[in-house]
Structures are given as C-alpha cells and as structure tokens.
Protein backbone atom coordinates (compact mmCIF):
# COMPACT_ATOMS: atom_id res chain seq x y z
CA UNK A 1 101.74 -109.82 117.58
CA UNK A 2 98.33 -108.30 116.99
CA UNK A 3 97.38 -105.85 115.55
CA UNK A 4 94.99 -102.82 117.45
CA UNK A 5 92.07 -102.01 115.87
CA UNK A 6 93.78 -98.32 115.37
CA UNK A 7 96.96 -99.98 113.34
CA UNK A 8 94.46 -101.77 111.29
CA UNK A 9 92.61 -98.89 110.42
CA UNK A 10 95.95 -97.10 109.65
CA UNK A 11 96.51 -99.59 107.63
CA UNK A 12 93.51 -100.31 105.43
CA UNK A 13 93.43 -96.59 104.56
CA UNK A 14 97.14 -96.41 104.08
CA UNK A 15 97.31 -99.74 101.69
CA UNK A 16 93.39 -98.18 99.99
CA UNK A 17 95.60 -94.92 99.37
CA UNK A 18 98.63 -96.63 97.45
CA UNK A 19 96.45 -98.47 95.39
CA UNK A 20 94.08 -95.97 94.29
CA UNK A 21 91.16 -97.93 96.09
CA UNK A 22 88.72 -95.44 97.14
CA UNK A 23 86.69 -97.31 100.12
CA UNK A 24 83.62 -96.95 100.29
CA UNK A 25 81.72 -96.11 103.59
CA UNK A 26 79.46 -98.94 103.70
CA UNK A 27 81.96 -101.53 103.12
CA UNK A 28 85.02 -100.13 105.52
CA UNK A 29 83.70 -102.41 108.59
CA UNK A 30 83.29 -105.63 106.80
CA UNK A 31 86.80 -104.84 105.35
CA UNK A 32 88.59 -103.72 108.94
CA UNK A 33 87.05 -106.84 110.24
CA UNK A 34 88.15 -108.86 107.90
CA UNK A 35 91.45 -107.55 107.90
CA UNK A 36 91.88 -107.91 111.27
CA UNK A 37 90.56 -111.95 111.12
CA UNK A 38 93.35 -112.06 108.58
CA UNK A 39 95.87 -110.29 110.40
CA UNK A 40 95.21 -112.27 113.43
CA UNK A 41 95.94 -115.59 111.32
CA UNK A 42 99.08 -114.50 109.90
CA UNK A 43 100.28 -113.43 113.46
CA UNK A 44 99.84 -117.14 114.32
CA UNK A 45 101.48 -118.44 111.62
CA UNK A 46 104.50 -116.29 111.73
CA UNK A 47 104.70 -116.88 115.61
CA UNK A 48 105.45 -120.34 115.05
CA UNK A 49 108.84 -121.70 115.29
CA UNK A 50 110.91 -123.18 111.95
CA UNK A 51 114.03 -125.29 112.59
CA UNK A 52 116.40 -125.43 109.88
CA UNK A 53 115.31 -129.17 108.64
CA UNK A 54 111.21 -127.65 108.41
CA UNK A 55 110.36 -127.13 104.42
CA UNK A 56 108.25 -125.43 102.66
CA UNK A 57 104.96 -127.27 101.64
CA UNK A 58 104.82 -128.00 98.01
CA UNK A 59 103.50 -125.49 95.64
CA UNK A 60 99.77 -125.92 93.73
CA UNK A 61 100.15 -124.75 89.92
CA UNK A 62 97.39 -125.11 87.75
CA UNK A 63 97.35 -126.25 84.34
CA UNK A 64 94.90 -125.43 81.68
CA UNK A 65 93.29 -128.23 79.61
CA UNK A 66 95.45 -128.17 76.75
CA UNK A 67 98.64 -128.98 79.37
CA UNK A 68 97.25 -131.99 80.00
CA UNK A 69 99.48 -135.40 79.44
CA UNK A 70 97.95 -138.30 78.05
C-alpha cells in the first residue's frame, strides 16, 4: 500500500517529534521525498508473497581487523 503524500508528511513530523529532530525548512522536501522513495520500496517488498519453505537471506556481520583468522 502507498503511502499519500499527506501520511508521509504526518509521518516525518510525527517520527522528527519523538526523536527530538528538529527539521529544518530547507531540508523537509528532500527528506518527504525521500521518504516516500523509501516507503514506496518497502510497500513492494512487503507485498510480496512468503511460503512457509522461503528463508531469510543470510545475515552480513562485520569483523574488525583484529577478528581476523589466519
């Protein structure tokens, strides 16, 4: 489902509020848009379909130099 712009801006200022993120004028567009290109994304992923055999893709963890086997 996808979002309107109106439930986006609800949103942004709602999420901006519970963080303490003031937001500034100048960058509210560039972050509404962008939240709305995200949004958008995770509305197709979650409309996709999982059986019970699908998995979950395997997990990246990074590992600092000293973790290193040799």
């Amino acid at each position: 489902m996808t979002m309107t712009p109106a439930q986006i801006e609800a949103y942004v200022d709602a999420a901006s509020a519970a963080v303490g993120l003031p937001l500034s004028p100048v960058h509210r567009p560039g972050v509404l848009r962008y939240f709305g290109l995200a949004a958008d994304m995770a509305a197709l992923v979650n409309g996709l379909p999982l059986a019970p055999h699908d998995e979950p893709a395997g997990a990246f963890v990074p590992i600092g130099p000293d973790e290193v086997q040799r």
